[in-house]
N, C-alpha and C. Protein backbone atom coordinates (compact mmCIF):
# COMPACT_ATOMS: atom_id res chain seq x y z
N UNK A 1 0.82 -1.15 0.00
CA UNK A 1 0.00 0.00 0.00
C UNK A 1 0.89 1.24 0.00
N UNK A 2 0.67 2.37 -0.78
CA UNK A 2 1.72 3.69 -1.03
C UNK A 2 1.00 4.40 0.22
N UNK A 3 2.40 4.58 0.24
CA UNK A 3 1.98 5.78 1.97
C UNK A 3 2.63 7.08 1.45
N UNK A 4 1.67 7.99 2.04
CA UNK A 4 2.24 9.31 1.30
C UNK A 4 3.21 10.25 2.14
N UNK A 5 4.43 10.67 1.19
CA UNK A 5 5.51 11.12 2.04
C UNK A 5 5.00 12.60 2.20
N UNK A 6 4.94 13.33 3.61
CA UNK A 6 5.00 15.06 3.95
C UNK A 6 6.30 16.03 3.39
N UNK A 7 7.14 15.24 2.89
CA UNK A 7 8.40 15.91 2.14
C UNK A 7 8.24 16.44 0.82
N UNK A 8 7.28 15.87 0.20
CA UNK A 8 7.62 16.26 -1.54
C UNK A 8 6.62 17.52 -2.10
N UNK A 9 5.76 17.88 -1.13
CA UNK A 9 4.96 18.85 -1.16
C UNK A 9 6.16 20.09 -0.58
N UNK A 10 6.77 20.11 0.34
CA UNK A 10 7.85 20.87 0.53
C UNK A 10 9.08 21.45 -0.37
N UNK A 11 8.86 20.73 -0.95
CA UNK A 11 10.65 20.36 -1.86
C UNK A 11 9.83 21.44 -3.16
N UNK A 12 9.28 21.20 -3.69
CA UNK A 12 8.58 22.47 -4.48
C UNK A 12 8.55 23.73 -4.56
N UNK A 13 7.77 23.83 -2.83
CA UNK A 13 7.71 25.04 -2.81
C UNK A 13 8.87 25.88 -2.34
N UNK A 14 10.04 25.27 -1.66
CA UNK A 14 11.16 25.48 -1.97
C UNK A 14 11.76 25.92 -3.08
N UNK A 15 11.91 25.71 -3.80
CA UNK A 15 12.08 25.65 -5.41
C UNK A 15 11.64 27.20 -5.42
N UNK A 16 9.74 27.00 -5.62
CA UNK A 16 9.19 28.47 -5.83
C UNK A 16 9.97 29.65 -5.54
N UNK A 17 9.64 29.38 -3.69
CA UNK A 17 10.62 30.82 -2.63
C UNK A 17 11.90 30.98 -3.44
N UNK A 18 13.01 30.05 -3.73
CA UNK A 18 14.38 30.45 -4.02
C UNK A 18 14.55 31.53 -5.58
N UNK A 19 13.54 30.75 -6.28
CA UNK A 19 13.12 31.29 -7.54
C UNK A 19 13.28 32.63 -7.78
N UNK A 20 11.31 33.02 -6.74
CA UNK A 20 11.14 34.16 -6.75
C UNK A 20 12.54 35.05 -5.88
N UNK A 21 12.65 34.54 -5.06
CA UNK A 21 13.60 35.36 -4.09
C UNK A 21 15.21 35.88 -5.51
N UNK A 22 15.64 34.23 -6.12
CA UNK A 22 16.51 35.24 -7.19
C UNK A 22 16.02 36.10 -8.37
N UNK A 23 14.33 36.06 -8.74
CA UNK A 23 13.92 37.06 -9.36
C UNK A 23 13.85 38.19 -9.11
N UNK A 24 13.95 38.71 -7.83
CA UNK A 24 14.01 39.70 -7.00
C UNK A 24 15.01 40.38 -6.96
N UNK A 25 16.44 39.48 -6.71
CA UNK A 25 17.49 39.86 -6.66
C UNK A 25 17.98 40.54 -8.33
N UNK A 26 17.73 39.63 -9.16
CA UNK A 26 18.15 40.19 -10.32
C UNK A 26 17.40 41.38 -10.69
N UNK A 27 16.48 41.12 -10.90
CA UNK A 27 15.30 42.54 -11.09
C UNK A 27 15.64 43.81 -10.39
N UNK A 28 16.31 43.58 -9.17
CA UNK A 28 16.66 45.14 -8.59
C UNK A 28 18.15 45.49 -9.31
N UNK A 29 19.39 45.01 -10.10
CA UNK A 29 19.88 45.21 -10.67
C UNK A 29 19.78 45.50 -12.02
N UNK A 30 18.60 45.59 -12.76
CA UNK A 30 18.35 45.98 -14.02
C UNK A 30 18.40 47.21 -14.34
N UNK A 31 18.98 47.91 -15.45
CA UNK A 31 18.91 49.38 -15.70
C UNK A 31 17.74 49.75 -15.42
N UNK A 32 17.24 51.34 -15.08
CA UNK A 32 16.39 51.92 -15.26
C UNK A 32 16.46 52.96 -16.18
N UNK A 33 15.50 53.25 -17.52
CA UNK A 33 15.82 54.23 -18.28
C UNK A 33 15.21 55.40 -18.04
N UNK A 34 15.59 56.84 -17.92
CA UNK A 34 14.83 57.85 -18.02
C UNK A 34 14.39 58.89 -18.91
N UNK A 35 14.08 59.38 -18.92
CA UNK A 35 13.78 60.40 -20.35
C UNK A 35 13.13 61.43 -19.67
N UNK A 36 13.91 62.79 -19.78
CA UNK A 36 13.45 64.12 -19.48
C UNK A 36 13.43 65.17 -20.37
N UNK A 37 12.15 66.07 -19.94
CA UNK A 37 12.41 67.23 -21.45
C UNK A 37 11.41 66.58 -22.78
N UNK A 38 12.11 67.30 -24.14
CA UNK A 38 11.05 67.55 -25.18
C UNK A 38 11.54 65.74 -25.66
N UNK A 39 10.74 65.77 -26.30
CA UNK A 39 10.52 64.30 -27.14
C UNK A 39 10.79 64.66 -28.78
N UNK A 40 11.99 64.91 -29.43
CA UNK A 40 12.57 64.81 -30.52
C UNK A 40 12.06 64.39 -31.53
N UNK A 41 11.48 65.04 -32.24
CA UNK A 41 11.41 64.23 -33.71
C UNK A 41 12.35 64.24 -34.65
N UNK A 42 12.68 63.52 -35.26
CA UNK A 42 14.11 63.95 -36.18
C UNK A 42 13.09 64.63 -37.03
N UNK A 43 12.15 64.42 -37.98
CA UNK A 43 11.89 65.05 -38.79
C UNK A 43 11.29 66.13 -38.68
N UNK A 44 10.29 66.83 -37.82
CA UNK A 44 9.90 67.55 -37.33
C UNK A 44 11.18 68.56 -37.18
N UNK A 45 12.16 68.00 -36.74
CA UNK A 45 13.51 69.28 -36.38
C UNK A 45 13.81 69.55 -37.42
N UNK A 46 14.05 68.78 -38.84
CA UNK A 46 14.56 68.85 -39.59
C UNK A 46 13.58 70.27 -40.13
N UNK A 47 12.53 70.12 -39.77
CA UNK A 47 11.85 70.70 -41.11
C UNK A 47 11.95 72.38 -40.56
N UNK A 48 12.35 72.59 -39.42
CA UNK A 48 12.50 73.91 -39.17
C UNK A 48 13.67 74.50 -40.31
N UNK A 49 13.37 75.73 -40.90
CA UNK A 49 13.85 76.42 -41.83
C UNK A 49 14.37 77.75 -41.67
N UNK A 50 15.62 78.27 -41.49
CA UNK A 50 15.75 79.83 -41.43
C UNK A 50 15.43 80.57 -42.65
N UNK A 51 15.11 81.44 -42.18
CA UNK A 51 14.51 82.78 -43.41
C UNK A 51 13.26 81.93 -43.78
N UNK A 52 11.98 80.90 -43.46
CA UNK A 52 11.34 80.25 -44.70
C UNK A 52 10.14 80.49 -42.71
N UNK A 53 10.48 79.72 -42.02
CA UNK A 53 9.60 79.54 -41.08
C UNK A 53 9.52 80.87 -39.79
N UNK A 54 8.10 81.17 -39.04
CA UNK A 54 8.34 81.87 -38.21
C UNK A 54 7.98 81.50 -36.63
N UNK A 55 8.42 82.68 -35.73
CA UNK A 55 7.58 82.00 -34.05
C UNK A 55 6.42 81.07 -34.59
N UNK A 56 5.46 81.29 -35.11
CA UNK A 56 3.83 80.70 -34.61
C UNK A 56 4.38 79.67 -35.82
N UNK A 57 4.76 79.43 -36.67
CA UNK A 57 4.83 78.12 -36.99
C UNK A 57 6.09 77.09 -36.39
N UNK A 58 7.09 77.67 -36.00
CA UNK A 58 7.53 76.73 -35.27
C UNK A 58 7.28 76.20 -33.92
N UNK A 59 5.62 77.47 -33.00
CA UNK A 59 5.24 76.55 -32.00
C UNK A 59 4.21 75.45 -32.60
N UNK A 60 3.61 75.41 -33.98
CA UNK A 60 3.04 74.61 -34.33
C UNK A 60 3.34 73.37 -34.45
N UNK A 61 4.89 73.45 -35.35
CA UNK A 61 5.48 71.87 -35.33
C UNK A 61 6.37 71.59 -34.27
N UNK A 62 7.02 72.07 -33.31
CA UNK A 62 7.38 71.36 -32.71
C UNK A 62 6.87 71.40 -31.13
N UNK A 63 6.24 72.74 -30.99
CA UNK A 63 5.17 73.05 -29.76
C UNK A 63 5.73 73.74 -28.81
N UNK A 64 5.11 74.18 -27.86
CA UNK A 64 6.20 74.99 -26.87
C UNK A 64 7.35 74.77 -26.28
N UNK A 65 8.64 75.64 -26.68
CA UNK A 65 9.09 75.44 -25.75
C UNK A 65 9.78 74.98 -24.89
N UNK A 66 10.54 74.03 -24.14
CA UNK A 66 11.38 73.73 -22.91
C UNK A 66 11.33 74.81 -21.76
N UNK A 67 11.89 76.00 -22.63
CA UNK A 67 12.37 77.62 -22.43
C UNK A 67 12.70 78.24 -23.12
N UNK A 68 12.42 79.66 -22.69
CA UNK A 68 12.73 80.64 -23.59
C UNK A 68 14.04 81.45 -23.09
N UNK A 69 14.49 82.22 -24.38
CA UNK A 69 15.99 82.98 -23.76
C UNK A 69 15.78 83.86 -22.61
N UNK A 70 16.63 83.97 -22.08
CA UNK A 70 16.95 84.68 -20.31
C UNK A 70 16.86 86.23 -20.82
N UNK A 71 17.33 86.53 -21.91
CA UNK A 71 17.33 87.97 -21.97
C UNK A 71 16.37 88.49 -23.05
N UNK A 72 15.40 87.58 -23.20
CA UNK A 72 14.44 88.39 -24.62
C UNK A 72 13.50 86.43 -25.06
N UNK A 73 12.54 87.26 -25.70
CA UNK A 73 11.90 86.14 -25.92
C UNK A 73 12.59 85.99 -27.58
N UNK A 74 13.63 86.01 -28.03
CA UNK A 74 14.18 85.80 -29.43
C UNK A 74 14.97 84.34 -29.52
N UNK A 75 14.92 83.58 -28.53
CA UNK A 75 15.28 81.92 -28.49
C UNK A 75 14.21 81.28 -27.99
N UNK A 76 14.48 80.05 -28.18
CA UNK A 76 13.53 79.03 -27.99
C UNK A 76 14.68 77.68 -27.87
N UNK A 77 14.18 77.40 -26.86
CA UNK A 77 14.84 75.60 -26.64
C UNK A 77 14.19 74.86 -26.56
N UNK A 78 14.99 74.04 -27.07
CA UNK A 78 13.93 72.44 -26.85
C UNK A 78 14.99 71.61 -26.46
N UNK A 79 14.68 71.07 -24.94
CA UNK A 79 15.87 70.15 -24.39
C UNK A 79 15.17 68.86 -24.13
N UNK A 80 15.61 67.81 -24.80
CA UNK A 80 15.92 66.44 -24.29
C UNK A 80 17.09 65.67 -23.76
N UNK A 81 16.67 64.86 -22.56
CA UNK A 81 17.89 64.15 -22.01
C UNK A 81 17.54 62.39 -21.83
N UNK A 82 18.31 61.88 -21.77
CA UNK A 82 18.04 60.35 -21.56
C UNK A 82 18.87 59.79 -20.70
N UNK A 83 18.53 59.14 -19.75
CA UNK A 83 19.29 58.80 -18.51
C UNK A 83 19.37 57.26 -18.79
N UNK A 84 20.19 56.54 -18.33
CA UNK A 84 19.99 55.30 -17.39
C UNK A 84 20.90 55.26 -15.93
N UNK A 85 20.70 54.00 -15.00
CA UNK A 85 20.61 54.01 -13.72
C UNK A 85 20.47 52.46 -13.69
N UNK A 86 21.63 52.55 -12.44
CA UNK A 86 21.76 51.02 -12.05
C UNK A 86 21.33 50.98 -10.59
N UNK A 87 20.41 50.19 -10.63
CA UNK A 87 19.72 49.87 -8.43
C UNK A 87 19.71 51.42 -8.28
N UNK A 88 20.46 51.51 -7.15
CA UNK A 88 20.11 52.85 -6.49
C UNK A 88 21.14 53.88 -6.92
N UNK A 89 22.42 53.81 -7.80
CA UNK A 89 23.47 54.51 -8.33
C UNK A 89 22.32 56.02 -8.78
N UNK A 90 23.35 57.31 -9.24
CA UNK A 90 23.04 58.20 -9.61
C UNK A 90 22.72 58.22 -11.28
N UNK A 91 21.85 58.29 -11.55
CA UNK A 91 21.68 58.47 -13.15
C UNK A 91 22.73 59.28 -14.10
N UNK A 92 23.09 58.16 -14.90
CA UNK A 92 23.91 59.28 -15.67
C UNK A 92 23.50 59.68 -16.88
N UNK A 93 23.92 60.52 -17.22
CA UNK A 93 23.22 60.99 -18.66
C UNK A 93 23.97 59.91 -20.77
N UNK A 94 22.94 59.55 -21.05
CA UNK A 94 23.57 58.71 -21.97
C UNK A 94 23.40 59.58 -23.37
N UNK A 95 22.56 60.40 -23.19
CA UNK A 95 22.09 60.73 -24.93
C UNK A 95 21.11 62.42 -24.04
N UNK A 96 21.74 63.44 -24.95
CA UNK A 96 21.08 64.98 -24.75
C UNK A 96 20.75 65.27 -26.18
N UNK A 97 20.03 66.41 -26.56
CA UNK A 97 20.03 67.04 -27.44
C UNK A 97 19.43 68.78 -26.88
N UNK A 98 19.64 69.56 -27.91
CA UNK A 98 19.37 70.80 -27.38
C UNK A 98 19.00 71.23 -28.60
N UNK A 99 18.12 72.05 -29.23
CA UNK A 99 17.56 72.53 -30.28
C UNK A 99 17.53 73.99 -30.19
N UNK A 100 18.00 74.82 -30.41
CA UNK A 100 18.09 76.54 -30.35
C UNK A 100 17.94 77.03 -31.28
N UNK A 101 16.20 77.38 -31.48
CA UNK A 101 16.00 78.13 -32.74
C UNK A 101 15.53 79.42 -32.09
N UNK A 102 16.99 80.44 -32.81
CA UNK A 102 16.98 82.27 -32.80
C UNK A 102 15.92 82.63 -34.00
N UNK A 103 14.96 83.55 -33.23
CA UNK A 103 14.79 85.04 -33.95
C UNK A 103 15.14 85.67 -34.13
N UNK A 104 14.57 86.63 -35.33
CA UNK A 104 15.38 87.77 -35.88
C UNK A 104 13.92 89.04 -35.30
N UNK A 105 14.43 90.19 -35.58
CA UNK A 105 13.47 91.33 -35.18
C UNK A 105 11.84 91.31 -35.74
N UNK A 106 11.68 90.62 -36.35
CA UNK A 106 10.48 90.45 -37.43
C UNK A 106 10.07 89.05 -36.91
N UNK A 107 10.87 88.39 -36.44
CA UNK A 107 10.01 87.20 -35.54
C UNK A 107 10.62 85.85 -36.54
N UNK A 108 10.94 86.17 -37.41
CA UNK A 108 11.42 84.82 -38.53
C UNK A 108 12.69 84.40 -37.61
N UNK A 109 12.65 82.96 -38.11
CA UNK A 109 14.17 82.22 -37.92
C UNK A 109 15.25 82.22 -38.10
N UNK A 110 16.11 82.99 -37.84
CA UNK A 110 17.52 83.33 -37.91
C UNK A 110 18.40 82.22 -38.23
N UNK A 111 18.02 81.41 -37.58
CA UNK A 111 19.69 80.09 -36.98
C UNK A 111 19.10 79.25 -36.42
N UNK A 112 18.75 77.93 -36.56
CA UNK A 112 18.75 76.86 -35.93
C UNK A 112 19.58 76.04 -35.50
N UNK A 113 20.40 76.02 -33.96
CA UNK A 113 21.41 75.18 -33.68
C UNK A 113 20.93 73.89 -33.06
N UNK A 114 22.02 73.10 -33.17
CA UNK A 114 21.88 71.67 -32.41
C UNK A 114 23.15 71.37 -31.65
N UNK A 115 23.18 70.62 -30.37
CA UNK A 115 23.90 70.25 -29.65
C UNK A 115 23.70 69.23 -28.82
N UNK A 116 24.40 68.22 -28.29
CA UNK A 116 24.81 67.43 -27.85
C UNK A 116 25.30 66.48 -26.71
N UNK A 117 25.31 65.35 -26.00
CA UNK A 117 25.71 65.36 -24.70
C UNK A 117 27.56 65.88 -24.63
N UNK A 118 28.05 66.40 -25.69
CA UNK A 118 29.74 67.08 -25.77
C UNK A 118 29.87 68.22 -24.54
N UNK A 119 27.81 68.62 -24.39
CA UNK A 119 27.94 70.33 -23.55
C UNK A 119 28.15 69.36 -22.16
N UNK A 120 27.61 68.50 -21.53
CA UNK A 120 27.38 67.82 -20.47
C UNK A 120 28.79 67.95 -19.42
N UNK A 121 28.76 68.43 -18.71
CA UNK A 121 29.83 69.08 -17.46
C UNK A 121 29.21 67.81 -16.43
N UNK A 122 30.60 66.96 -16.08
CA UNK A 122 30.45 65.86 -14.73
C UNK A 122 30.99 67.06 -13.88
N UNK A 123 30.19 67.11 -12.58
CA UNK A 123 30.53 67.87 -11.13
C UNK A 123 31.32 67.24 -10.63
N UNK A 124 32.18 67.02 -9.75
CA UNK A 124 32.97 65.94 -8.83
C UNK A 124 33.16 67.30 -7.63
N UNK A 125 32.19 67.41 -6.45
CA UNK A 125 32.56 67.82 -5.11
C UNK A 125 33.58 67.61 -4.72
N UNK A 126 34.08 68.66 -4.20
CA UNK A 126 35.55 68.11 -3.10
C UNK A 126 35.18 68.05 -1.41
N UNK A 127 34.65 67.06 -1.95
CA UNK A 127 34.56 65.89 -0.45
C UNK A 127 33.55 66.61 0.45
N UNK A 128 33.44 66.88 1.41
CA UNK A 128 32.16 67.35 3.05
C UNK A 128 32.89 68.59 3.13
N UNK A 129 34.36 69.35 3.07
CA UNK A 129 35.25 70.81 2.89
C UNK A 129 34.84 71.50 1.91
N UNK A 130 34.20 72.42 2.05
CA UNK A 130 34.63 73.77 0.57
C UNK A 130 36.09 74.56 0.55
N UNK A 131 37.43 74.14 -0.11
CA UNK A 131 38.07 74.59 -0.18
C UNK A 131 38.25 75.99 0.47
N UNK A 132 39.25 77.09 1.19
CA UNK A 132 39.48 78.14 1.28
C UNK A 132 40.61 78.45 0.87
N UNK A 133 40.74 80.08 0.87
CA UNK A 133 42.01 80.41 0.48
C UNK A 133 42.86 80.64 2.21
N UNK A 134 43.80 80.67 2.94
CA UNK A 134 44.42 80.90 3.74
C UNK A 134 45.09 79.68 4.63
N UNK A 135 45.58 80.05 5.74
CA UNK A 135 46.15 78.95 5.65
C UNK A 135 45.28 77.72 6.63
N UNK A 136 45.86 76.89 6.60
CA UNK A 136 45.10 75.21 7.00
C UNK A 136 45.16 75.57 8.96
N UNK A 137 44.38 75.15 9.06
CA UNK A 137 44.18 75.00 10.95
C UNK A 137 43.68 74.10 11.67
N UNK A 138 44.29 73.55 12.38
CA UNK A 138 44.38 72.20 12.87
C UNK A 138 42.63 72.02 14.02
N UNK A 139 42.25 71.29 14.17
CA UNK A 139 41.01 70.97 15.01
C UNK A 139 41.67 71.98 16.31
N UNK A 140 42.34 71.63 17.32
CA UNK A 140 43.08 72.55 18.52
C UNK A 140 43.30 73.95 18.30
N UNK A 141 43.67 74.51 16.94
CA UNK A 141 44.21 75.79 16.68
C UNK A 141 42.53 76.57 16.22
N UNK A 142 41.44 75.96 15.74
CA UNK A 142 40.14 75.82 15.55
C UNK A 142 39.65 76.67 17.16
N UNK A 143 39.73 75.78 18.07
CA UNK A 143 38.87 75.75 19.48
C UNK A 143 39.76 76.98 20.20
N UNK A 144 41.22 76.72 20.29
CA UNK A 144 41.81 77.51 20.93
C UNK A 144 42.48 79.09 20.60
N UNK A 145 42.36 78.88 19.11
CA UNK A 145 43.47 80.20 18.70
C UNK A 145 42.79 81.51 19.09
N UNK A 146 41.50 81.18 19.61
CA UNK A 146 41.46 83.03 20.01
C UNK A 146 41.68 83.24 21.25
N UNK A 147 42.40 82.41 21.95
CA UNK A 147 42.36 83.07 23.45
C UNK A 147 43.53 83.52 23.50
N UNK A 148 43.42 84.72 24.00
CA UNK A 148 44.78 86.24 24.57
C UNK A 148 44.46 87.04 23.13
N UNK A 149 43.22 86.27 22.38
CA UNK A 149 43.64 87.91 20.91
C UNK A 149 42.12 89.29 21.19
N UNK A 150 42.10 88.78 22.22
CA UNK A 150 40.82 89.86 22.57
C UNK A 150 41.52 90.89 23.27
N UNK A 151 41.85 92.18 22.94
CA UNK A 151 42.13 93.06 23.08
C UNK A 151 43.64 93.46 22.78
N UNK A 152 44.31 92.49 21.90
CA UNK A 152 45.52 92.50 21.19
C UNK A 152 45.61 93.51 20.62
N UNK A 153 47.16 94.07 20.48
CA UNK A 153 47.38 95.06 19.74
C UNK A 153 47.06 95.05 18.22
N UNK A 154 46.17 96.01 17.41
CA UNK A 154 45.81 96.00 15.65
C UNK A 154 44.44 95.15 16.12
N UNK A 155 43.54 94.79 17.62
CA UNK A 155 42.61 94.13 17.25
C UNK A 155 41.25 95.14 17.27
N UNK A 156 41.53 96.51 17.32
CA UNK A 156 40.64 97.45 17.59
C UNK A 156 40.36 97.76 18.84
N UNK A 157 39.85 99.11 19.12
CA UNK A 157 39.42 99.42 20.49
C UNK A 157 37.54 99.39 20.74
N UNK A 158 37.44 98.74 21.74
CA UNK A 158 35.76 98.74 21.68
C UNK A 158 35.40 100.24 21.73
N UNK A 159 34.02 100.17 20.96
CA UNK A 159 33.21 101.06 20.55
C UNK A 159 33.92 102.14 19.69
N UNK A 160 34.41 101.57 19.31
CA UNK A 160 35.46 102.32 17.91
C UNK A 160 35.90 103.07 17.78
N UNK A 161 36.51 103.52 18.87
CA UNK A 161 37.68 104.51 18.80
C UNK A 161 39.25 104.11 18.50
């Protein structure tokens, strides 16, 4: 007569847990992609024209905007960026574009530029210190160096005479 073993119902779901548990693990190491800013059309960019197109038709085809120039409404940007990101790392930038179409006084298209992640500046902080200029002072010279300079000669006379 087969007698039924309490082990083999176990041994499975074992299996399952380890499974899911390394689906888990891998899955939190997968890139994450991002995408910030305008959404590029190649052709759409292309079709912007100097001397041929003006403002109101180029908010038509390519639509408002990113921003406008800091000193006059005679630019127009259109910024896209594309990130990826590993687990919890800082996103880095993989792919930019920048679209800078100038006006002229009459509102027509002057110049349409393009640019690149080439503009992209990496920051690197120097460390938990903001650099100074003078000289270096030790933690002790920190706590202690002002005692005897209160009323030192060149330290001024109170109430300013």
């Amino acid at each position: 007569m087969p007698t039924h073993d309490p082990k083999l119902p176990v041994r499975p779901a074992r299996l399952i847990v380890a499974g899911l548990a390394l689906a888990l693990t891998v899955g939190g190491c997968a890139q994450l992609k991002g995408r910030q800013g305008y959404v590029a059309d190649p052709a759409l960019t292309q079709a912007i024209t100097p001397g041929v197109d003006n403002r109101e038709s180029v908010e038509k085809t390519l639509g408002r905007p990113t921003f406008v120039g800091q000193f006059g409404t005679d630019e127009y940007y259109y910024v896209s960026r594309e990130t990826r990101q590993l687990a919890f790392a800082r996103p880095r930038p993989v792919d930019q574009q920048v679209l800078r179409v100038r006006f002229d006084a009459a509102g027509n298209v002057a110049a349409v530029d393009r640019t690149g992640l080439e503009l992209v500046n990496k920051i690197s902080p120097n460390g938990d210190k903001t650099p100074t200029l003078g000289r270096e002072r030790s933690f002790f010279e920190d706590i202690f160096g002002n005692i005897g300079a209160v009323g030192a000669p060149g330290a001024g006379a109170p109430g300013g005479r």
